[in-house]
N, C-alpha and C. Protein backbone atom coordinates (compact mmCIF):
# COMPACT_ATOMS: atom_id res chain seq x y z
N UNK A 1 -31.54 13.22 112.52
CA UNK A 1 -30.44 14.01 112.08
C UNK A 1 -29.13 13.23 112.18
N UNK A 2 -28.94 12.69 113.13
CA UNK A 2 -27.87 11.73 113.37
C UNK A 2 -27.63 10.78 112.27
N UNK A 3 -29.00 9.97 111.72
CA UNK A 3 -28.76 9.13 111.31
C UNK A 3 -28.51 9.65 109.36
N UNK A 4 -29.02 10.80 109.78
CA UNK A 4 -28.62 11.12 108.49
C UNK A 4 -27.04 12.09 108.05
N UNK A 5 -26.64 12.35 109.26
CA UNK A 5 -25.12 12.38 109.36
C UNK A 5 -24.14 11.43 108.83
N UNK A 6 -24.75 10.40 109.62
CA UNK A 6 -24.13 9.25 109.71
C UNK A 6 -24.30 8.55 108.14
N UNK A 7 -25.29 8.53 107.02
CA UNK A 7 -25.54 8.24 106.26
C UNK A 7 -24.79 8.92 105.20
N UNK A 8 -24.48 10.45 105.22
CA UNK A 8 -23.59 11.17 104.24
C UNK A 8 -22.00 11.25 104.83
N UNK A 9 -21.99 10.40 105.99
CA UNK A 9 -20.17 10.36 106.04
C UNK A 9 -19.84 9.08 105.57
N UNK A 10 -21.01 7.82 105.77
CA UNK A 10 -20.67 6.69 104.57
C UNK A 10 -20.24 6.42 103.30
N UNK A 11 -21.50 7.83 102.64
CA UNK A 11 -21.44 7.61 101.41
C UNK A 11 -20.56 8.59 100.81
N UNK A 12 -19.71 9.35 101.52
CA UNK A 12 -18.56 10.29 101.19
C UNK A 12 -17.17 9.45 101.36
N UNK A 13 -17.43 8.73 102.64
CA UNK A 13 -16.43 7.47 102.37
C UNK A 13 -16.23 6.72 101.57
N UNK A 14 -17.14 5.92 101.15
CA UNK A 14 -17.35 5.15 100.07
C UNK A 14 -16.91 6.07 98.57
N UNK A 15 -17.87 7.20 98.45
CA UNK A 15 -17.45 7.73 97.03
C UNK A 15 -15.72 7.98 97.20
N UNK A 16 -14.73 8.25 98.15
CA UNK A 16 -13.41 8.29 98.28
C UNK A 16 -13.07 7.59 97.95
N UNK A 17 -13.20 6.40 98.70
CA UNK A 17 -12.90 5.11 98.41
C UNK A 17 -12.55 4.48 97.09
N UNK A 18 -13.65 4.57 96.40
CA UNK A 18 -14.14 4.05 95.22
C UNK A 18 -13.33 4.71 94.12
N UNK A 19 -13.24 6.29 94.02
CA UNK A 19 -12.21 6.96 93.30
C UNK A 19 -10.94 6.99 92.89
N UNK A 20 -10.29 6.98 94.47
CA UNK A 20 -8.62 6.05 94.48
C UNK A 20 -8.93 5.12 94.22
N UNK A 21 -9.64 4.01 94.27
CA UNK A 21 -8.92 2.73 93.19
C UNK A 21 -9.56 3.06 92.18
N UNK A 22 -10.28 3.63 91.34
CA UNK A 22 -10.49 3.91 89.98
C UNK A 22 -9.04 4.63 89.81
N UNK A 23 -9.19 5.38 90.49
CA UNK A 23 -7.53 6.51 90.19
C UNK A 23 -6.13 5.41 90.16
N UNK A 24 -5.74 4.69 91.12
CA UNK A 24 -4.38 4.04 90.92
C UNK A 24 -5.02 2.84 90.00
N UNK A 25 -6.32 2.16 89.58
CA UNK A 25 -5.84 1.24 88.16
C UNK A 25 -5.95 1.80 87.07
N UNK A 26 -6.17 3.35 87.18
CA UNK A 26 -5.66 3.94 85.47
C UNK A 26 -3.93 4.32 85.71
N UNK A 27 -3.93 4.61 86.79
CA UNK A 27 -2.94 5.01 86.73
C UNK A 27 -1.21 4.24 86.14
N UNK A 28 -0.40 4.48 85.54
CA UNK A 28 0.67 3.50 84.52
C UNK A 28 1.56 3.20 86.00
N UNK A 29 2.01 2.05 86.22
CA UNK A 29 2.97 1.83 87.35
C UNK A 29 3.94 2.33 86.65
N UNK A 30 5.31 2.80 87.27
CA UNK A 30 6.56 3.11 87.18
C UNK A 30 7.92 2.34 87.78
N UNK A 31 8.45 2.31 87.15
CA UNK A 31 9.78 1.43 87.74
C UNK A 31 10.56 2.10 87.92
N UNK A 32 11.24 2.30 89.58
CA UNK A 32 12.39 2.88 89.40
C UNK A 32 13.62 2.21 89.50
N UNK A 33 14.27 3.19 88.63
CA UNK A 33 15.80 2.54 88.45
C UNK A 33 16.77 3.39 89.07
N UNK A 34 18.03 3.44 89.65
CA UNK A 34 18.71 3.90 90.18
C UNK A 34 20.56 3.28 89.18
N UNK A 35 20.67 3.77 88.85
CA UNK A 35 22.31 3.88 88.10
C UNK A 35 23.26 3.93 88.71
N UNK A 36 23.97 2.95 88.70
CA UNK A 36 25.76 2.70 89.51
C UNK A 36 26.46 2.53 88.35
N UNK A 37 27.52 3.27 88.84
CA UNK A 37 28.77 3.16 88.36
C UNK A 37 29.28 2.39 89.48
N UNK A 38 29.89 1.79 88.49
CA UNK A 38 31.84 1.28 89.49
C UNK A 38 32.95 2.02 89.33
N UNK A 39 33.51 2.31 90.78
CA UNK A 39 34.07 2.98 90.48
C UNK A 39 35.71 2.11 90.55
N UNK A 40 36.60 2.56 89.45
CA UNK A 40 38.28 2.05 90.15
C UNK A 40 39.06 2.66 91.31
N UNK A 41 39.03 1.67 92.07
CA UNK A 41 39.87 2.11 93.26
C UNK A 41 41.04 1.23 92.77
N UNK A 42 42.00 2.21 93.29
CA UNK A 42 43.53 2.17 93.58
C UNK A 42 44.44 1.94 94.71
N UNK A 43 44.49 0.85 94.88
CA UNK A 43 45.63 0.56 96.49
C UNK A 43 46.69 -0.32 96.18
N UNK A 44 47.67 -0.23 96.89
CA UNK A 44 48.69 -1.40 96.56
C UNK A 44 48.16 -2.53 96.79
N UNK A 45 48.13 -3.35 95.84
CA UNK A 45 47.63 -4.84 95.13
C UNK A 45 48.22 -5.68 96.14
N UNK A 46 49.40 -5.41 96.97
CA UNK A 46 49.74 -6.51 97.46
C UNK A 46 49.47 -6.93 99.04
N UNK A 47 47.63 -7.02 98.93
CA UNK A 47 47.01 -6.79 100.19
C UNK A 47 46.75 -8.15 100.44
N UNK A 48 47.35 -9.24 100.13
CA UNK A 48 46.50 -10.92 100.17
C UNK A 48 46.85 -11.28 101.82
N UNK A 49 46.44 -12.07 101.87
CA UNK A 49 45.64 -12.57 103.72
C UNK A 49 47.54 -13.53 103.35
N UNK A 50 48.08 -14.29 102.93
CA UNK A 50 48.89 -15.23 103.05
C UNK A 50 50.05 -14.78 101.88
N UNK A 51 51.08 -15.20 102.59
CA UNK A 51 52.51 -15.10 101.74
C UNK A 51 53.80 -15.87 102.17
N UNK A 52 53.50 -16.49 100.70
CA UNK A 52 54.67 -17.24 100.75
C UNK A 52 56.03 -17.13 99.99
N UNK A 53 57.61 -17.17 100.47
CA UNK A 53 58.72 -16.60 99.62
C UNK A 53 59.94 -17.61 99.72
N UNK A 54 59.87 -18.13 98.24
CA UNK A 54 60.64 -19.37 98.44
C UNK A 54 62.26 -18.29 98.10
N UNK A 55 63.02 -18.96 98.80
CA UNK A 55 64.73 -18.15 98.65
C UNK A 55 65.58 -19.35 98.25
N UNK A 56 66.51 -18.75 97.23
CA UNK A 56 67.45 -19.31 96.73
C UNK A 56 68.69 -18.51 96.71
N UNK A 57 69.68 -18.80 97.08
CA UNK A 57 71.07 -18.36 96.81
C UNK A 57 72.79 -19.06 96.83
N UNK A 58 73.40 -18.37 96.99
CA UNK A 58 75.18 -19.11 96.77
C UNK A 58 75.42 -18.17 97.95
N UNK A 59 76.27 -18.76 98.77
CA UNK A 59 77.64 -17.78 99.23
C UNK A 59 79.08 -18.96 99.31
N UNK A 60 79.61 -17.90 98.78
CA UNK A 60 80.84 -18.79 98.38
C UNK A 60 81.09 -20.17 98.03
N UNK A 61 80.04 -20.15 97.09
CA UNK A 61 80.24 -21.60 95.57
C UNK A 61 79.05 -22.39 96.54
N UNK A 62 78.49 -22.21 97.71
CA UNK A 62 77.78 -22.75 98.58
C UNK A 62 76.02 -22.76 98.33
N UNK A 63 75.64 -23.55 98.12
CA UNK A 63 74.06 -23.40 97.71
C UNK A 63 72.90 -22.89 99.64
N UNK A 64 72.10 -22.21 99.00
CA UNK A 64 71.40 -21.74 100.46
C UNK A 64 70.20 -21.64 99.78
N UNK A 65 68.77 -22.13 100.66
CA UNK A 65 67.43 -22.39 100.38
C UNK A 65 66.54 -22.46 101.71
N UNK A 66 65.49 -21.71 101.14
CA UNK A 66 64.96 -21.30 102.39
C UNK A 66 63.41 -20.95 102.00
N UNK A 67 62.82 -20.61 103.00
CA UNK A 67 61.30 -20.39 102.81
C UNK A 67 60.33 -19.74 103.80
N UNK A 68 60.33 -18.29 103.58
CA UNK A 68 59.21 -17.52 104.84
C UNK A 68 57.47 -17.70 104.28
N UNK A 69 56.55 -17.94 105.44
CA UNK A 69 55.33 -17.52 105.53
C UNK A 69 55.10 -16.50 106.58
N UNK A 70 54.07 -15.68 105.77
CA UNK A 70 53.86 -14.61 106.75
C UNK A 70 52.11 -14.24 106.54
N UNK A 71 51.17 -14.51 107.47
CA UNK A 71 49.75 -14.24 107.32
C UNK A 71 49.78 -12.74 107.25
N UNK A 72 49.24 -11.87 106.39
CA UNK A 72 49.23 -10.25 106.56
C UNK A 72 48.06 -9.68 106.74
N UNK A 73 48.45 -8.82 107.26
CA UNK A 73 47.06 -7.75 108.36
C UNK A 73 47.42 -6.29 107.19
N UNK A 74 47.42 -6.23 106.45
CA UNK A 74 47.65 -4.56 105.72
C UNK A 74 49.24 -4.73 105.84
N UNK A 75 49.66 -3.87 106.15
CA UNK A 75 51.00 -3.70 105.94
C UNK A 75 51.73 -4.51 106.64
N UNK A 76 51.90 -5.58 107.44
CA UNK A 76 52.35 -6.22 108.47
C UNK A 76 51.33 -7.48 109.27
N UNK A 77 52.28 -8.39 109.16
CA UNK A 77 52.18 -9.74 109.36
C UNK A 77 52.54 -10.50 110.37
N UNK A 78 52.64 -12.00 110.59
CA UNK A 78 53.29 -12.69 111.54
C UNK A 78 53.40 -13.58 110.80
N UNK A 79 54.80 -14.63 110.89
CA UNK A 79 54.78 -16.07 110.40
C UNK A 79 56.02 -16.61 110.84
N UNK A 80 56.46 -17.27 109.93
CA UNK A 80 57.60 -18.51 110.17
C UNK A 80 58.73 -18.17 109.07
N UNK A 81 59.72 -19.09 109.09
CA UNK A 81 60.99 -18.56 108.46
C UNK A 81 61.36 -20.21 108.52
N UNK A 82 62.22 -20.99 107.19
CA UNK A 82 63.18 -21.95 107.45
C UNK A 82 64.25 -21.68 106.39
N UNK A 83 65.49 -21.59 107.04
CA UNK A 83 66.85 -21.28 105.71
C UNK A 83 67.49 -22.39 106.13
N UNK A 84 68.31 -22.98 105.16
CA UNK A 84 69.41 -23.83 104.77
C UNK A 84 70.44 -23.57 103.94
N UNK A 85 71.74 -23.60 104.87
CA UNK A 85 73.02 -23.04 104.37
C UNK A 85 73.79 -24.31 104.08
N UNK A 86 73.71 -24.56 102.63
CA UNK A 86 75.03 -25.75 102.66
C UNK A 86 76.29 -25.61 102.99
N UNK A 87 77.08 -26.48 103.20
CA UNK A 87 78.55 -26.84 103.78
C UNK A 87 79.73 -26.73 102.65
N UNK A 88 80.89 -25.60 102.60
CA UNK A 88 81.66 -26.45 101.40
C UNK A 88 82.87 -25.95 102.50
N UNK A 89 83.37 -27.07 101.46
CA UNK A 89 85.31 -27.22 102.52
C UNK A 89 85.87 -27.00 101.42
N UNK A 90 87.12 -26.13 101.62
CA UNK A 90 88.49 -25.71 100.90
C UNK A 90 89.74 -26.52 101.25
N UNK A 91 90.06 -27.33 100.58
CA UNK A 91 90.94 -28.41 101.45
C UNK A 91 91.27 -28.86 102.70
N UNK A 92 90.10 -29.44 102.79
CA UNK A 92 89.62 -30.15 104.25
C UNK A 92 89.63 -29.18 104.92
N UNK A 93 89.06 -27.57 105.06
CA UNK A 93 88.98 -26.41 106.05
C UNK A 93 87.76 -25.93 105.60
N UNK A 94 86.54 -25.88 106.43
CA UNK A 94 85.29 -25.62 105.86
C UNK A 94 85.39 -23.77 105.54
N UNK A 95 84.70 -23.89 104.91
CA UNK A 95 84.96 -22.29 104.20
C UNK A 95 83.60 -21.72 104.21
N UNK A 96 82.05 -22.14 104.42
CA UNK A 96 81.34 -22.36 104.80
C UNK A 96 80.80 -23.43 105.94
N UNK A 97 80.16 -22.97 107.26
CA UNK A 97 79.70 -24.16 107.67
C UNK A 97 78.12 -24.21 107.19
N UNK A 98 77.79 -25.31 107.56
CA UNK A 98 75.99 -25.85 107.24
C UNK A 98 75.71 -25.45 108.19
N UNK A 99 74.47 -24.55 108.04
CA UNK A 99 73.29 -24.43 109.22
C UNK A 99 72.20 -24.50 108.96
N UNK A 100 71.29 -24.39 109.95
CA UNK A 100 69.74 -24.81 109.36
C UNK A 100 68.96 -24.21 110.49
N UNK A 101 68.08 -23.48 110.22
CA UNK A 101 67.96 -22.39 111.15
C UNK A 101 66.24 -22.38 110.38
N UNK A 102 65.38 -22.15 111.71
CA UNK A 102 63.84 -21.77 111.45
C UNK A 102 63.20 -21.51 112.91
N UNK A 103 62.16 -20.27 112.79
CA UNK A 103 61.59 -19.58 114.13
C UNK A 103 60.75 -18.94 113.58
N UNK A 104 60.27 -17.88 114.36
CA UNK A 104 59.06 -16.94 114.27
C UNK A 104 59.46 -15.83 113.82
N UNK A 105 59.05 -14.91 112.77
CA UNK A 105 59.38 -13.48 112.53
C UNK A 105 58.06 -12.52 112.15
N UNK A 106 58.26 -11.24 112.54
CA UNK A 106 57.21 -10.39 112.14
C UNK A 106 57.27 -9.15 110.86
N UNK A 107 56.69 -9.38 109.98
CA UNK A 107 57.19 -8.92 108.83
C UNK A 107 56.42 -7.27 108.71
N UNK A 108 57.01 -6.42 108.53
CA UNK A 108 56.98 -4.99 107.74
C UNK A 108 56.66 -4.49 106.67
N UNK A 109 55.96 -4.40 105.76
CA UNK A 109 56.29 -3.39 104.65
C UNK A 109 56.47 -2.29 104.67
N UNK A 110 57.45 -1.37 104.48
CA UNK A 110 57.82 -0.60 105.23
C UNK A 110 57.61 0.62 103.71
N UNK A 111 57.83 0.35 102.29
CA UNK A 111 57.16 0.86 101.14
C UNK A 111 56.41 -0.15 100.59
N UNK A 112 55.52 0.30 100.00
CA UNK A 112 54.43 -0.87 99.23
C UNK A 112 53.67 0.06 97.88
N UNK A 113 54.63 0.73 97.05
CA UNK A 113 54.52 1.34 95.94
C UNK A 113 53.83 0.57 94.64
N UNK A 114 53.95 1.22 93.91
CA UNK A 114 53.02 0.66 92.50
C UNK A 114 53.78 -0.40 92.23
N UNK A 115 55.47 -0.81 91.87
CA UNK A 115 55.81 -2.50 91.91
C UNK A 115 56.86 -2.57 92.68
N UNK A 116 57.08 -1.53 93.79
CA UNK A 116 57.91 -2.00 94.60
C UNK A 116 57.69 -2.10 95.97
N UNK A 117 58.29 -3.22 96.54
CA UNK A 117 58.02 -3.38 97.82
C UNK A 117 59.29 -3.04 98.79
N UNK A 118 59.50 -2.58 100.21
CA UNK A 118 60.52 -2.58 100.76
C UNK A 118 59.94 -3.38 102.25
N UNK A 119 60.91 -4.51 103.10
CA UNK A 119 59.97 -4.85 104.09
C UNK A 119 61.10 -5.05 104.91
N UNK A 120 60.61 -5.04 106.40
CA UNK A 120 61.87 -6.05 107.27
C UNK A 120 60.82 -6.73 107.66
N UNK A 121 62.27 -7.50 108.12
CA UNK A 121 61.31 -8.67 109.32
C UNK A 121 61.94 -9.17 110.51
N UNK A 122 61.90 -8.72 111.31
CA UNK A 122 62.71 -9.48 112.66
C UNK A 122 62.42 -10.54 113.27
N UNK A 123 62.54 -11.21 113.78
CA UNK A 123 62.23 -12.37 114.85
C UNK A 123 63.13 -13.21 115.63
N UNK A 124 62.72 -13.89 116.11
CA UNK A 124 63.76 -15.11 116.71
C UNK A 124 63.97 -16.57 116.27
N UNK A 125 64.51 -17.47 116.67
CA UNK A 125 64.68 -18.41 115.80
C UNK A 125 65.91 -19.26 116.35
N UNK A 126 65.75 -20.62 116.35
CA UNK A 126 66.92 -21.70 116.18
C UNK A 126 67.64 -22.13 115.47
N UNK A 127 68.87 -21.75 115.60
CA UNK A 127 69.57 -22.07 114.60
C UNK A 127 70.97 -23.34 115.08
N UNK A 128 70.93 -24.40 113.83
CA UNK A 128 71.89 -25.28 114.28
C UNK A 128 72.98 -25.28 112.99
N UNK A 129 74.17 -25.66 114.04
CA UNK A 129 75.22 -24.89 112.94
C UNK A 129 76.24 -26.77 113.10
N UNK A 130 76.49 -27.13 111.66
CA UNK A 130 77.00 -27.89 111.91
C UNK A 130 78.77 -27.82 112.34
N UNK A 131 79.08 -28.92 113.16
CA UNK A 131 81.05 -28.65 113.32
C UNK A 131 80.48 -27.02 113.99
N UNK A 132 79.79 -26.86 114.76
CA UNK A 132 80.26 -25.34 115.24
C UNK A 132 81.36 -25.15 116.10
N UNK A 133 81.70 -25.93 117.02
CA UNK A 133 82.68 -25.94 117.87
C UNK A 133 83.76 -26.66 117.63
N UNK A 134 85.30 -26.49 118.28
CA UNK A 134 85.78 -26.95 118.00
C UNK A 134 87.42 -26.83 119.09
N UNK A 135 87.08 -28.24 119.93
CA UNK A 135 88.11 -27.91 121.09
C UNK A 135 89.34 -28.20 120.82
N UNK A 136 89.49 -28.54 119.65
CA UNK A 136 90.70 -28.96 119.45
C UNK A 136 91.66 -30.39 119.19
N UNK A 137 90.69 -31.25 119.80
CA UNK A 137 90.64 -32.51 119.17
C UNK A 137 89.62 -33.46 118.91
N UNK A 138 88.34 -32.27 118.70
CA UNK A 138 87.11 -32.26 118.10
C UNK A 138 86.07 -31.55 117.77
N UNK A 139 85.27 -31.97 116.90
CA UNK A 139 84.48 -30.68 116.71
C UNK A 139 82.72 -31.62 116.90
N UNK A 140 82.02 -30.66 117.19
CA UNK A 140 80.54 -31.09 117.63
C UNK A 140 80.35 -29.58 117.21
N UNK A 141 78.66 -29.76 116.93
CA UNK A 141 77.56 -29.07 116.31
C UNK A 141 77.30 -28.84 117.46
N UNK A 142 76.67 -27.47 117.07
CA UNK A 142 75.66 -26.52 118.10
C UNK A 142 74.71 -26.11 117.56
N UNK A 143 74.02 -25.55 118.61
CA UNK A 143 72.78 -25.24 118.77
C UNK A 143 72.44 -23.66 119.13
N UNK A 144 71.70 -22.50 118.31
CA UNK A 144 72.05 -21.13 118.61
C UNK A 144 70.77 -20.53 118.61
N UNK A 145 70.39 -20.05 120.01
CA UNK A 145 69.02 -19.64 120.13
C UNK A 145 68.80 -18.03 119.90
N UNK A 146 68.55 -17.17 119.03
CA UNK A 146 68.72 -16.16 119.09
C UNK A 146 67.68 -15.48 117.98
N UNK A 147 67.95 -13.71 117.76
CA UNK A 147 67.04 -12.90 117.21
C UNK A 147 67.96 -13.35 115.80
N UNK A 148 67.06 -12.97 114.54
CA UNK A 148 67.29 -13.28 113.66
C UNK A 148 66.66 -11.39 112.61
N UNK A 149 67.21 -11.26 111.36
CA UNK A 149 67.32 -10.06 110.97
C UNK A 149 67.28 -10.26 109.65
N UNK A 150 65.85 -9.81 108.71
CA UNK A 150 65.84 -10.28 107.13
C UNK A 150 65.07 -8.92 106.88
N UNK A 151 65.59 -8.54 105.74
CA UNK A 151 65.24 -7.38 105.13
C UNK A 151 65.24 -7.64 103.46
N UNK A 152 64.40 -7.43 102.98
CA UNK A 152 64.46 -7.25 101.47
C UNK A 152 63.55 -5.93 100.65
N UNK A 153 64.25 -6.30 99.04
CA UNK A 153 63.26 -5.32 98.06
C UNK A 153 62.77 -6.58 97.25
N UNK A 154 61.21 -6.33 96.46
CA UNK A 154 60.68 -7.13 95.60
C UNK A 154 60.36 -6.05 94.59
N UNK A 155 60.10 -6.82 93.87
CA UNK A 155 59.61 -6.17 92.44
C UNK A 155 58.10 -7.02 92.03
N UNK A 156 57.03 -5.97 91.76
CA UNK A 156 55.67 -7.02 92.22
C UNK A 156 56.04 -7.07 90.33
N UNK A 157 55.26 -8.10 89.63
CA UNK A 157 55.12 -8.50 88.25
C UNK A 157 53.87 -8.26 88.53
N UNK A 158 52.70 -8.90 88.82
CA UNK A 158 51.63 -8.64 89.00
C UNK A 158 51.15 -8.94 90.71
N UNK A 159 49.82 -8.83 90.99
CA UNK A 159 49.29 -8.80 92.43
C UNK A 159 49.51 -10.41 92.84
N UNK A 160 49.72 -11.30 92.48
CA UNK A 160 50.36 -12.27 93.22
C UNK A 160 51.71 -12.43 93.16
N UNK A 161 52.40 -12.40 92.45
CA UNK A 161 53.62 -12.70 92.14
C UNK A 161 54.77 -11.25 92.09
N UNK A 162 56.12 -11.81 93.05
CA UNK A 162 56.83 -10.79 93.13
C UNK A 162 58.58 -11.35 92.82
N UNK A 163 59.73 -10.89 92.66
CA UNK A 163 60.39 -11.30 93.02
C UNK A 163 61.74 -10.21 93.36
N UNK A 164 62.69 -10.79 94.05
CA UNK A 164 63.56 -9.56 94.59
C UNK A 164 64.52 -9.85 95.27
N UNK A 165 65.42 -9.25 96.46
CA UNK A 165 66.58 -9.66 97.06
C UNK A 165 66.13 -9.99 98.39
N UNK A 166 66.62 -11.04 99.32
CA UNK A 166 66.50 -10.65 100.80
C UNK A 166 67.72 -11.32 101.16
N UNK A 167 67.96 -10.38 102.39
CA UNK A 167 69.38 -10.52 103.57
C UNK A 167 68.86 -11.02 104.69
N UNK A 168 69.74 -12.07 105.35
CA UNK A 168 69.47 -12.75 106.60
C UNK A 168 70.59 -12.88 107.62
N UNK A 169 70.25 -12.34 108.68
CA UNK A 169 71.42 -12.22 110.06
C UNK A 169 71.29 -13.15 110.64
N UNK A 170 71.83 -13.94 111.48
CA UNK A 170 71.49 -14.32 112.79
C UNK A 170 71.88 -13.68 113.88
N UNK A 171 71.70 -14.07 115.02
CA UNK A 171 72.23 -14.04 116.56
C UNK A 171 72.82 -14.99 117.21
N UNK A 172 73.04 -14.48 118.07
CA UNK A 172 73.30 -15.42 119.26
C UNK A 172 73.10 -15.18 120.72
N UNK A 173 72.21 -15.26 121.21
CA UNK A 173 71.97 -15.04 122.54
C UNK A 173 72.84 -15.77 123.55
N UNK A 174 72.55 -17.52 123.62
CA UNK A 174 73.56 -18.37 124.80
C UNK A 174 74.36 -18.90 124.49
N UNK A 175 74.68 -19.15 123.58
CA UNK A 175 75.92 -20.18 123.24
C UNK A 175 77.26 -19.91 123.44
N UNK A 176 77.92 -19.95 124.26
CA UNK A 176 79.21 -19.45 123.87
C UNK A 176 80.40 -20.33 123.67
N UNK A 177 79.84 -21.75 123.01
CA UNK A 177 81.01 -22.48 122.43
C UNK A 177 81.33 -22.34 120.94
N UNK A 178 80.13 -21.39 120.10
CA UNK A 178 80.11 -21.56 118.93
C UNK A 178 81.82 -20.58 118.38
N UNK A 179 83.00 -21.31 118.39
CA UNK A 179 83.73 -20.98 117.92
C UNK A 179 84.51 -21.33 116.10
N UNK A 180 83.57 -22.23 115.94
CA UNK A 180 84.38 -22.70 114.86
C UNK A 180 83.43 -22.49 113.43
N UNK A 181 82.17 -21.31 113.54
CA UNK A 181 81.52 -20.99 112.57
C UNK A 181 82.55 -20.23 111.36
N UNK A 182 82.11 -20.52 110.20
CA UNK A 182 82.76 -20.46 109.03
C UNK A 182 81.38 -20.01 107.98
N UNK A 183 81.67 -18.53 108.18
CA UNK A 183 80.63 -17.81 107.04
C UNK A 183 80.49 -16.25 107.15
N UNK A 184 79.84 -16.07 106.26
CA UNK A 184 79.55 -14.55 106.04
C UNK A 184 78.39 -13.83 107.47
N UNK A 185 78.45 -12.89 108.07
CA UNK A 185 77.86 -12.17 108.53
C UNK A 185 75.83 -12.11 108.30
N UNK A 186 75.99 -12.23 107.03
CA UNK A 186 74.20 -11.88 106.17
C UNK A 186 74.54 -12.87 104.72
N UNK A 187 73.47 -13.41 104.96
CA UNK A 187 73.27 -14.33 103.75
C UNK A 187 72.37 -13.39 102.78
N UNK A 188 72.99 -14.00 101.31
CA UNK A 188 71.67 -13.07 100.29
C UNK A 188 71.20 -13.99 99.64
N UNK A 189 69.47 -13.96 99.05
CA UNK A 189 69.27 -14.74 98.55
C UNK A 189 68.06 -14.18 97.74
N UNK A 190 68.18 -14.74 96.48
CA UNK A 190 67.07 -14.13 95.85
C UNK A 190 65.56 -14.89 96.04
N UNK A 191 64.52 -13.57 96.39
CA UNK A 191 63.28 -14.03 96.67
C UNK A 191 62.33 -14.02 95.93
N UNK A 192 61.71 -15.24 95.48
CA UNK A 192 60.50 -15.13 95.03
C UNK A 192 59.25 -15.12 95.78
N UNK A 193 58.52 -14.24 95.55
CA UNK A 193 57.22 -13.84 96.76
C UNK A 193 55.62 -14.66 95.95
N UNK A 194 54.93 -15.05 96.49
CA UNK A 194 53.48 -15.62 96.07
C UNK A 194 52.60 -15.07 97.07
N UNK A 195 51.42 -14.69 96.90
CA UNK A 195 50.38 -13.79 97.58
C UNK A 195 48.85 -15.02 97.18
N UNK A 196 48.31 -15.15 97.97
CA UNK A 196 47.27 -16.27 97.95
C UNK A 196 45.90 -15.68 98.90
C-alpha cells in the first residue's frame, strides 16, 4: 500500500510538473512597460555651486575695479572680495585717494525672483589706502583692518549670466591715523555676475 502511495504521488507530481511547462511555453511572454513623463520643475535658476562678479565703476572721474567669488549653498554662500579704487588729484589735492582693499565676505540672497536678484554681503577685509595719513609734513599710506558692507540688485539675462548695481562700505576697526582719506562713503559699481 505504501508503495503504491508512494507511486501515485510521483506520478501526480510528475503529471504537474509536466503541464506547467507545457503551460508557460505556450504561453506569449509579455513586456512590461511603465510610462514617464518629465515633469518641468520651476526654481530660481540661479542655483550654481560658484560665482563670479567682475565690478566696474567711476567715482568722481576716478576708475574702480574689482572682483567677488562666492561658492553657494542655495541661497547663501562664502567667498572673497578684491576692489581697486584709483587715485585722482584736483590741483595737486587728491579728490579721491587709491585704495585696494580684499578679505572674506558672506553673501545673501535675500530675493531670488524670476530675473531679479537682491543680495548682501558682509565681511571683513584689508584695506590699504594710499597717502592715508598726513602729519603735516608728510603723508604715508595705511593700512585698515575692518568689516566691510556690499549690497546689490542683478538682473539675471539667463541662468548663468546676470548683471546689475553693487555698493561697497568699508570700516575701520584700528587705525586711528587714517586722517587724510579723500572719498565717498560707498563706492558704486556696476556688476556683472557669472554662475559656473
Amino acid at each position: 500500500m505504501k508503495q503504491t502511495s508512494l507511486a501515485i504521488l510521483v506520478a501526480a507530481t510528475l503529471t504537474v510538473a509536466l503541464s506547467t511547462t507545457a503551460f508557460a511555453q505556450t504561453r506569449k511572454s509579455q513586456k512590461m512597460t511603465v510610462q514617464t513623463t518629465t515633469a518641468t520643475t520651476y526654481a530660481p535658476s540661479y542655483y550654481a555651486n560658484n560665482e563670479v562678479t567682475a565690478l566696474l565703476g567711476m567715482t568722481a572721474g576716478a576708475l574702480n575695479l574689482g572682483a567677488d567669488y562666492a561658492r553657494m549653498n542655495g541661497n547663501w554662500g562664502g567667498g572673497g572680495y578684491f576692489f581697486l579704487q584709483l587715485s585722482k588729484d584736483k590741483n595737486g589735492v587728491p579728490a579721491i585717494s587709491q585704495i585696494m582693499s580684499f578679505g572674506g565676505l558672506l553673501k545673501v540672497n535675500l530675493v531670488d525672483a524670476n530675473n531679479v536678484r537682491v543680495f548682501i554681503a558682509p565681511g571683513a577685509g584689508i584695506t590699504m589706502v594710499k597717502d592715508g595719513s598726513n602729519n603735516g609734513t608728510s603723508k604715508s599710506d595705511e593700512t585698515v583692518i575692518g568689516p566691510i558692507w556690499k549690497m546689490g540688485v542683478t538682473y539675471k539675462t539667463d541662468a548663468n549670466f546676470n548683471i546689475g548695481l553693487e555698493t561697497l562700505a568699508f570700516g575701520n576697526f584700528f587705525n586711528d591715523n587714517l586722517n587724510n582719506y579723500a572719498g565717498p562713503s560707498q563706492y558704486y559699481s556696476v556688476a556683472m555676475g557669472f554662475a559656473f
